[in-house]
C-alpha atoms as a PDB file:
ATOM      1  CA  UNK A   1     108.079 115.638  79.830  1.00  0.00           C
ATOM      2  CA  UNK A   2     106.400 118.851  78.794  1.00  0.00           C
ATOM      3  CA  UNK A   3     104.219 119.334  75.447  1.00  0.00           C
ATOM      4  CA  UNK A   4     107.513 119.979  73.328  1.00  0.00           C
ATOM      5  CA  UNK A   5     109.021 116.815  74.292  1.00  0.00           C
ATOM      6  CA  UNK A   6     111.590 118.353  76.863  1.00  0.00           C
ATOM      7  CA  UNK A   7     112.108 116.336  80.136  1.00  0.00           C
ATOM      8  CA  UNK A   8     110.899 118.220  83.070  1.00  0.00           C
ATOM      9  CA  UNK A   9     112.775 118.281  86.482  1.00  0.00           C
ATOM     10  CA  UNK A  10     110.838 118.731  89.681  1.00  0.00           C
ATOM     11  CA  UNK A  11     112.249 118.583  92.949  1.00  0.00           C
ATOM     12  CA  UNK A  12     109.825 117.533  95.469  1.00  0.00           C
ATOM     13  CA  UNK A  13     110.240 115.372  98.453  1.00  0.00           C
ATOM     14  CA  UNK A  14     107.075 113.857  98.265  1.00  0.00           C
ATOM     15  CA  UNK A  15     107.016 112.321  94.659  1.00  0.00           C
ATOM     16  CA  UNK A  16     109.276 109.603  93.732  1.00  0.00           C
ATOM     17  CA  UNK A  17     111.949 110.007  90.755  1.00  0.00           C
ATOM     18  CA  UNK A  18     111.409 109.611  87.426  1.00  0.00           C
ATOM     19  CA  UNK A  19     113.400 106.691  85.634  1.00  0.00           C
ATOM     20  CA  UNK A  20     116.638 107.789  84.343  1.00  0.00           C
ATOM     21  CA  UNK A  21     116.957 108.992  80.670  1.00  0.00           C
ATOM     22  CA  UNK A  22     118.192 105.734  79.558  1.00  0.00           C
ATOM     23  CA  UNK A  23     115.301 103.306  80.707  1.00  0.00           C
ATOM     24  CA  UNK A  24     112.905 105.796  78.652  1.00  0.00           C
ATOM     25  CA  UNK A  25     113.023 103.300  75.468  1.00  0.00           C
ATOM     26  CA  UNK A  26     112.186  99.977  77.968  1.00  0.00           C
ATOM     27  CA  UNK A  27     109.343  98.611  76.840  1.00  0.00           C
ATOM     28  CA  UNK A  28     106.352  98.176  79.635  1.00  0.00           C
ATOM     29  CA  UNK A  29     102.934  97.136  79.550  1.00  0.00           C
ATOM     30  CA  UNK A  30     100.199  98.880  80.893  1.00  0.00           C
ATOM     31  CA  UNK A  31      97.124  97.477  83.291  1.00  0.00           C
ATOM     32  CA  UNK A  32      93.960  98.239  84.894  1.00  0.00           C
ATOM     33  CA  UNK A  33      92.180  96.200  87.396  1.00  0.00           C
ATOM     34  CA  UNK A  34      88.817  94.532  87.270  1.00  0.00           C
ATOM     35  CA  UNK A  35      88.640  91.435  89.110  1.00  0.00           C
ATOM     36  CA  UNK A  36      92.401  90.349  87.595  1.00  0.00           C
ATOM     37  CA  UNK A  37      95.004  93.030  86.243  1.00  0.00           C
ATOM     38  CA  UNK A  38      93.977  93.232  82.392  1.00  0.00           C
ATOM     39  CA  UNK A  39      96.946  94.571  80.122  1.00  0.00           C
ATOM     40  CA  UNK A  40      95.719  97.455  78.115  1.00  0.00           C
ATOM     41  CA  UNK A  41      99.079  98.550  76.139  1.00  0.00           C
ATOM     42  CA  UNK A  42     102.206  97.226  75.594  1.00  0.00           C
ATOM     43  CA  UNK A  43     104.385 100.665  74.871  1.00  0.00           C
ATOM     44  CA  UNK A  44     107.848 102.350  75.889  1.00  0.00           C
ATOM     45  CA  UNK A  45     108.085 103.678  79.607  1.00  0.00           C
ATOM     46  CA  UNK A  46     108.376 107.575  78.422  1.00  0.00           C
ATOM     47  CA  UNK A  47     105.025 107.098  76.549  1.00  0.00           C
ATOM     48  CA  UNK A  48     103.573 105.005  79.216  1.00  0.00           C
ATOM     49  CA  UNK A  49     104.450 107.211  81.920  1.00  0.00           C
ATOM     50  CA  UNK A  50     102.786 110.391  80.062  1.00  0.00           C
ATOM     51  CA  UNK A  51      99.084 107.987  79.703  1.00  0.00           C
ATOM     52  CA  UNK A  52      99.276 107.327  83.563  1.00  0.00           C
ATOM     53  CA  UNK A  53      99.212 111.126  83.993  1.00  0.00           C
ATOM     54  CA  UNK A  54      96.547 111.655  81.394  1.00  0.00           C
ATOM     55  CA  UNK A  55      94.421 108.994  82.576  1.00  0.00           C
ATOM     56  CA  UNK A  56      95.459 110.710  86.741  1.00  0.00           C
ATOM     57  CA  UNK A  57      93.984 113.271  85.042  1.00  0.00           C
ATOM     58  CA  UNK A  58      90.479 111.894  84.406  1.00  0.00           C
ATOM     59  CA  UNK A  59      90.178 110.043  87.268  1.00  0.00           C
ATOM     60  CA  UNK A  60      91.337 106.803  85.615  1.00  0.00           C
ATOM     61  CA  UNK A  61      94.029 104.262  87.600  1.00  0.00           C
ATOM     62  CA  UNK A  62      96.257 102.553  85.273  1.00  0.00           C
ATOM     63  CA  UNK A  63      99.508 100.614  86.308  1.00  0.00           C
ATOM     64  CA  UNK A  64     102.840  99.864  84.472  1.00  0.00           C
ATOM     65  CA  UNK A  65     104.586  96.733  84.997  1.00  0.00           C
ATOM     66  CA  UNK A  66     108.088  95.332  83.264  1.00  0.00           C
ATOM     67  CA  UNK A  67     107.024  93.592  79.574  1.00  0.00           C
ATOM     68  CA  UNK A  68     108.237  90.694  81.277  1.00  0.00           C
ATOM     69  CA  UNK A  69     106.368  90.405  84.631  1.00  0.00           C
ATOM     70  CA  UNK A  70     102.321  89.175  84.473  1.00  0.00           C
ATOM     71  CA  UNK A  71     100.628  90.186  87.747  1.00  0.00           C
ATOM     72  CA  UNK A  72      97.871  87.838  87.926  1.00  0.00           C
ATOM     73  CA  UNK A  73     100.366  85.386  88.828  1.00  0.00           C
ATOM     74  CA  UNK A  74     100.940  87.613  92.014  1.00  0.00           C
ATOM     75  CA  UNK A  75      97.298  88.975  92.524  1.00  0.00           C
ATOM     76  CA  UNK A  76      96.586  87.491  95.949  1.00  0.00           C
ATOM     77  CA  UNK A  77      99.775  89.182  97.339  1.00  0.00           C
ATOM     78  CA  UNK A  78      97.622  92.468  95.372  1.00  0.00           C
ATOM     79  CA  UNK A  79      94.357  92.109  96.678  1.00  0.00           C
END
C-alpha cells in the first residue's frame, strides 16, 4: 500500500505475496524478541504489515502472528 492508501502490486520472484484483499481487516498481533516473543500491538494485518516495513526501515525486526496464536508456547522450536 502506497501513501494514498492504494494497494501496490509488485511482481518479484523473490518476495512472497501479500495476503489477499480480504484478510486485510484480520486482526494480528505484533512481536519483538528479547529473551521470549513480547507482543507489542494488537492491530489489523494491512496496518500491521505497513509497521513491519517502517520498522525494516530503521533497522527494527518485528513479527506478526494470528490474534489467536502465543509464541512463547512454541519458543524452543524458535530458538
Amino acid at each position: 500500500m502506497d501513501s494514498t492508501g492504494k494497494v501496490q502490486t509488485v511482481d518479484s520472484s523473490w518476495s512472497l505475496p501479500l495476503p489477499l484483499k480480504e484478510y486485510a481487516m484480520s486482526r494480528v498481533t505484533v512481536y519483538f524478541y528479547s529473551d521470549r516473543w513480547v507482543p507489542i500491538k494488537y492491530c489489523y494485518l494491512e496496518k500491521a504489515i505497513l509497521l513491519h516495513h517502517k520498522a525494516n526501515l530503521e533497522g527494527k525486526e518485528i513479527l506478526l502472528f494470528p490474534a489467536n496464536l502465543d509464541p512463547n508456547q512454541f519458543s524452543n522450536s524458535f530458538n
